[in-house]
N, C-alpha and C. Protein backbone atom coordinates (compact mmCIF):
# COMPACT_ATOMS: atom_id res chain seq x y z
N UNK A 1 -6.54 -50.50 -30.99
CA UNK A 1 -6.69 -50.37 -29.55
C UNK A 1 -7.69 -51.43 -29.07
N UNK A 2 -7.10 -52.31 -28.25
CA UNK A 2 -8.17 -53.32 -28.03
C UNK A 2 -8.26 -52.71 -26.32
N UNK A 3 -10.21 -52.96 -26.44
CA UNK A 3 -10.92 -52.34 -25.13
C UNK A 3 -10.41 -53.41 -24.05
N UNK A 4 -10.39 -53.11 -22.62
CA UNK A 4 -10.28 -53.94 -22.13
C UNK A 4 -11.43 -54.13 -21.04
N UNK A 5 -11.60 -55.16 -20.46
CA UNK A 5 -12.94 -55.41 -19.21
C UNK A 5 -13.67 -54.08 -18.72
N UNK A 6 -12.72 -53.30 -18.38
CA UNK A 6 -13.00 -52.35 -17.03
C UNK A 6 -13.54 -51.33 -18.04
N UNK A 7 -13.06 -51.05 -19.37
CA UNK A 7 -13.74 -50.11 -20.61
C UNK A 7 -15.35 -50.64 -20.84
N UNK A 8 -15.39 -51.64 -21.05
CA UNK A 8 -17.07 -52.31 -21.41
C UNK A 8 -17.75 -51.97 -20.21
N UNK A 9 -17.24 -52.31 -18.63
CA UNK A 9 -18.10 -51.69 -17.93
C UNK A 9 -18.40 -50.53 -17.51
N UNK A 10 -17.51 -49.97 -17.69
CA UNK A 10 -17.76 -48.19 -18.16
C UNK A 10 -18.48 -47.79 -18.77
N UNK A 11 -18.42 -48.94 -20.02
CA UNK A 11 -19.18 -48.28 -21.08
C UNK A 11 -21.11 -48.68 -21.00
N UNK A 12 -20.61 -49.86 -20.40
CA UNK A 12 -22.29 -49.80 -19.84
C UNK A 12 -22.86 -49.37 -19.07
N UNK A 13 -22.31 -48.76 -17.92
CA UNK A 13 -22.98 -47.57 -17.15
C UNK A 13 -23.08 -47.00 -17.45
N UNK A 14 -22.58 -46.10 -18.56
CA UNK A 14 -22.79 -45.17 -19.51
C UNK A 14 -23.74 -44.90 -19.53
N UNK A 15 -24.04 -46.12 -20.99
CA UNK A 15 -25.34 -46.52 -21.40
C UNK A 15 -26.48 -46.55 -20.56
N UNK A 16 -26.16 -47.34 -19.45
CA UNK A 16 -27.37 -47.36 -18.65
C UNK A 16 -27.65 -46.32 -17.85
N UNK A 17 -26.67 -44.80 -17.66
CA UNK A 17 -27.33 -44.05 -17.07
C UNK A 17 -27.86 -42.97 -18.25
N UNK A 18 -27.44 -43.23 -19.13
CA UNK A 18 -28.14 -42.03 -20.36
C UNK A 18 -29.92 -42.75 -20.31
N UNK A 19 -29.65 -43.84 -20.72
CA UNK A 19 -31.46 -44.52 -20.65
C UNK A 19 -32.35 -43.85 -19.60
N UNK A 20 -31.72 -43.94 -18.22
CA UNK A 20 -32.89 -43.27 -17.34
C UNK A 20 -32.87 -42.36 -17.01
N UNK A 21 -31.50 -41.38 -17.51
CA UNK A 21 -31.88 -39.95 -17.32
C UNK A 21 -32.35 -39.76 -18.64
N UNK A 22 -32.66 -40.25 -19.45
CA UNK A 22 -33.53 -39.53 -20.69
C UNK A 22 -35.13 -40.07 -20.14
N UNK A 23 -35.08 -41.10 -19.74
CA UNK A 23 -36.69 -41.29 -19.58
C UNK A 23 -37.37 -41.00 -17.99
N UNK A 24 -36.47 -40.26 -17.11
CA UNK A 24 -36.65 -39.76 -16.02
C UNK A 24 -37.12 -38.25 -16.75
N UNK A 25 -36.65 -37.41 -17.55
CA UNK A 25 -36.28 -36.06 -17.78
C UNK A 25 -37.50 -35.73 -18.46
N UNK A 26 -38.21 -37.21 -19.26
CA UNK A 26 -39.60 -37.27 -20.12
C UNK A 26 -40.62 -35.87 -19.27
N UNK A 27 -40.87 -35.54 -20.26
CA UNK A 27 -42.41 -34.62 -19.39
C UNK A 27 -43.86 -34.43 -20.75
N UNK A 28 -45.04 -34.44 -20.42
CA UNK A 28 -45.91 -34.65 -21.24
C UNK A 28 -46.39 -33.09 -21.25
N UNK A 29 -46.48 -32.53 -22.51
CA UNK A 29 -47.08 -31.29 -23.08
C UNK A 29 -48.20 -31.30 -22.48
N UNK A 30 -48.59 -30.02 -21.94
CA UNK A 30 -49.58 -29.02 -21.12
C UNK A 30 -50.53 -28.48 -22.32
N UNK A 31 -51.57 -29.09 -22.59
CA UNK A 31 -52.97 -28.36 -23.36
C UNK A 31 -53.85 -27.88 -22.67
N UNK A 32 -54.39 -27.11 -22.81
CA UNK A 32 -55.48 -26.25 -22.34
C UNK A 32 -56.66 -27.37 -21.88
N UNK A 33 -57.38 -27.12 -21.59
CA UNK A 33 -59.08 -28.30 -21.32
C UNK A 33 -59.53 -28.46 -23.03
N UNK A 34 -60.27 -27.16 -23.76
CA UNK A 34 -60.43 -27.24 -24.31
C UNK A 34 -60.03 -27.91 -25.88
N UNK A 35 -58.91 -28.13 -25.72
CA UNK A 35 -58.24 -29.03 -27.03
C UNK A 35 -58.74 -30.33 -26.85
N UNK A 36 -59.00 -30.61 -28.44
CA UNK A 36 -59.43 -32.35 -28.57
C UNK A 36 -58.18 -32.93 -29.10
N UNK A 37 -57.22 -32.84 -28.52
CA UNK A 37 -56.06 -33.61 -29.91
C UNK A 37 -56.22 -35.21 -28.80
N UNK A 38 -55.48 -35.96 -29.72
CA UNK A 38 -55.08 -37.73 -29.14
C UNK A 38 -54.05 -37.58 -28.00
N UNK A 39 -54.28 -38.81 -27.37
CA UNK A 39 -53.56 -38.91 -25.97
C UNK A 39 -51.88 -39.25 -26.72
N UNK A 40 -50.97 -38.40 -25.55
CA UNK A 40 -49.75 -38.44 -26.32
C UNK A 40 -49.23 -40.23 -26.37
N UNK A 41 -48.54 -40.40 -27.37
CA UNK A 41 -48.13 -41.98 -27.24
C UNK A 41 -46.62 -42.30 -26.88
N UNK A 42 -46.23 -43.16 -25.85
CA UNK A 42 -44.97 -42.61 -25.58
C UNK A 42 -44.24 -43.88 -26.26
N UNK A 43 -42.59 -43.50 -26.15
CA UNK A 43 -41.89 -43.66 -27.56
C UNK A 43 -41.34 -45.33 -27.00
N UNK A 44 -41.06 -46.34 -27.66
CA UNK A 44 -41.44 -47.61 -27.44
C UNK A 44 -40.14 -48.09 -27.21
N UNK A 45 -39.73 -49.10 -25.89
CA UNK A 45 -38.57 -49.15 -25.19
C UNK A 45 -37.72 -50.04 -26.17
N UNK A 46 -38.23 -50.65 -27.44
CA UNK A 46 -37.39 -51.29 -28.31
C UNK A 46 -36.82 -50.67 -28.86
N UNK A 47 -36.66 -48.88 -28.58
CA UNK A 47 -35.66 -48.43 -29.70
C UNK A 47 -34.56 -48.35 -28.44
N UNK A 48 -34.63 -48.31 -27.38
CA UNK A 48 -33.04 -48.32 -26.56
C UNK A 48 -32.36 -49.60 -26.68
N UNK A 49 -33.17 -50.36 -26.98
CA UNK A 49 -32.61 -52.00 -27.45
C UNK A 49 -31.48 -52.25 -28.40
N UNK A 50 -32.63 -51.00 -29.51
CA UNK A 50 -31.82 -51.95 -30.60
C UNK A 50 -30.35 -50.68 -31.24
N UNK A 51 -30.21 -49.98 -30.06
CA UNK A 51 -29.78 -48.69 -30.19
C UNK A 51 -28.17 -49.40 -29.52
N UNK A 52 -28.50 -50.29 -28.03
CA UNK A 52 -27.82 -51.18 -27.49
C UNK A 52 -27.12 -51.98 -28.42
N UNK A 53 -27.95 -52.57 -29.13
CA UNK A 53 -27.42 -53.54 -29.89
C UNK A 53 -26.59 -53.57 -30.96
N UNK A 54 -26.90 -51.84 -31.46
CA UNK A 54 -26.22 -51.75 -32.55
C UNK A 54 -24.84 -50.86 -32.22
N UNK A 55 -24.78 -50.53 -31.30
CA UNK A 55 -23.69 -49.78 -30.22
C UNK A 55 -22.35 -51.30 -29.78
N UNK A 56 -23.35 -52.56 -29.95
CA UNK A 56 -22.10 -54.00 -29.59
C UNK A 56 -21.73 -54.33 -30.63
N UNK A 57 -22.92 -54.25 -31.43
CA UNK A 57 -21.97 -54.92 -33.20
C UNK A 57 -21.32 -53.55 -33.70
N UNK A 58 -21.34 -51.98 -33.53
CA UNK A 58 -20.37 -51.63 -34.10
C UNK A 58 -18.98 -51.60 -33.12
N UNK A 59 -18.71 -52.01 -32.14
CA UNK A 59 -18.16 -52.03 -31.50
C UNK A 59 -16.90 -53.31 -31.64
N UNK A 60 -17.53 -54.10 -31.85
CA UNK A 60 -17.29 -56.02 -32.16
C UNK A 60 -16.63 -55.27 -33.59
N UNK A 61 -17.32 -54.69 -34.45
CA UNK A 61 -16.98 -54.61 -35.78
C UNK A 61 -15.41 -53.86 -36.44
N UNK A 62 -15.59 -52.82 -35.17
CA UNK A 62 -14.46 -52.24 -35.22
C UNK A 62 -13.20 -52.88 -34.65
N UNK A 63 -13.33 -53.92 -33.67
CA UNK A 63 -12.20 -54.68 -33.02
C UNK A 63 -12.13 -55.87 -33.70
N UNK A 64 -12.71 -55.81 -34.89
CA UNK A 64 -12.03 -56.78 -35.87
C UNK A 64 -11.16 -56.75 -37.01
């Protein structure tokens, strides 16, 4: 089955609306005053990258 134009851009709106409804939906855990724990660290935008990236080469891979 070869994808055609109007499939890839489908498929990247997709993509691009899962990205900001996952990092719209983000919310940071509620501690009391009294807790000493570390400031939360939030999760680093190179993994939607390479999540992207590996979503075109299996994609490329399979239409070969």
């Amino acid at each position: 089955m070869k994808l055609q134009k109007s499939h890839y851009i489908l498929l990247g709106l997709l993509l691009i609306m899962l990205l900001l409804s996952t990092e719209a939906s983000a919310q940071l855990p509620v501690f009391d005053d009294d807790v000493g724990d570390e400031p939360v660290a939030p999760i680093n935008g190179l993994i939607a990258m390479g999540l992207a990236v590996g979503g075109y080469l299996g994609i490329r891979k399979i239409n070969k």
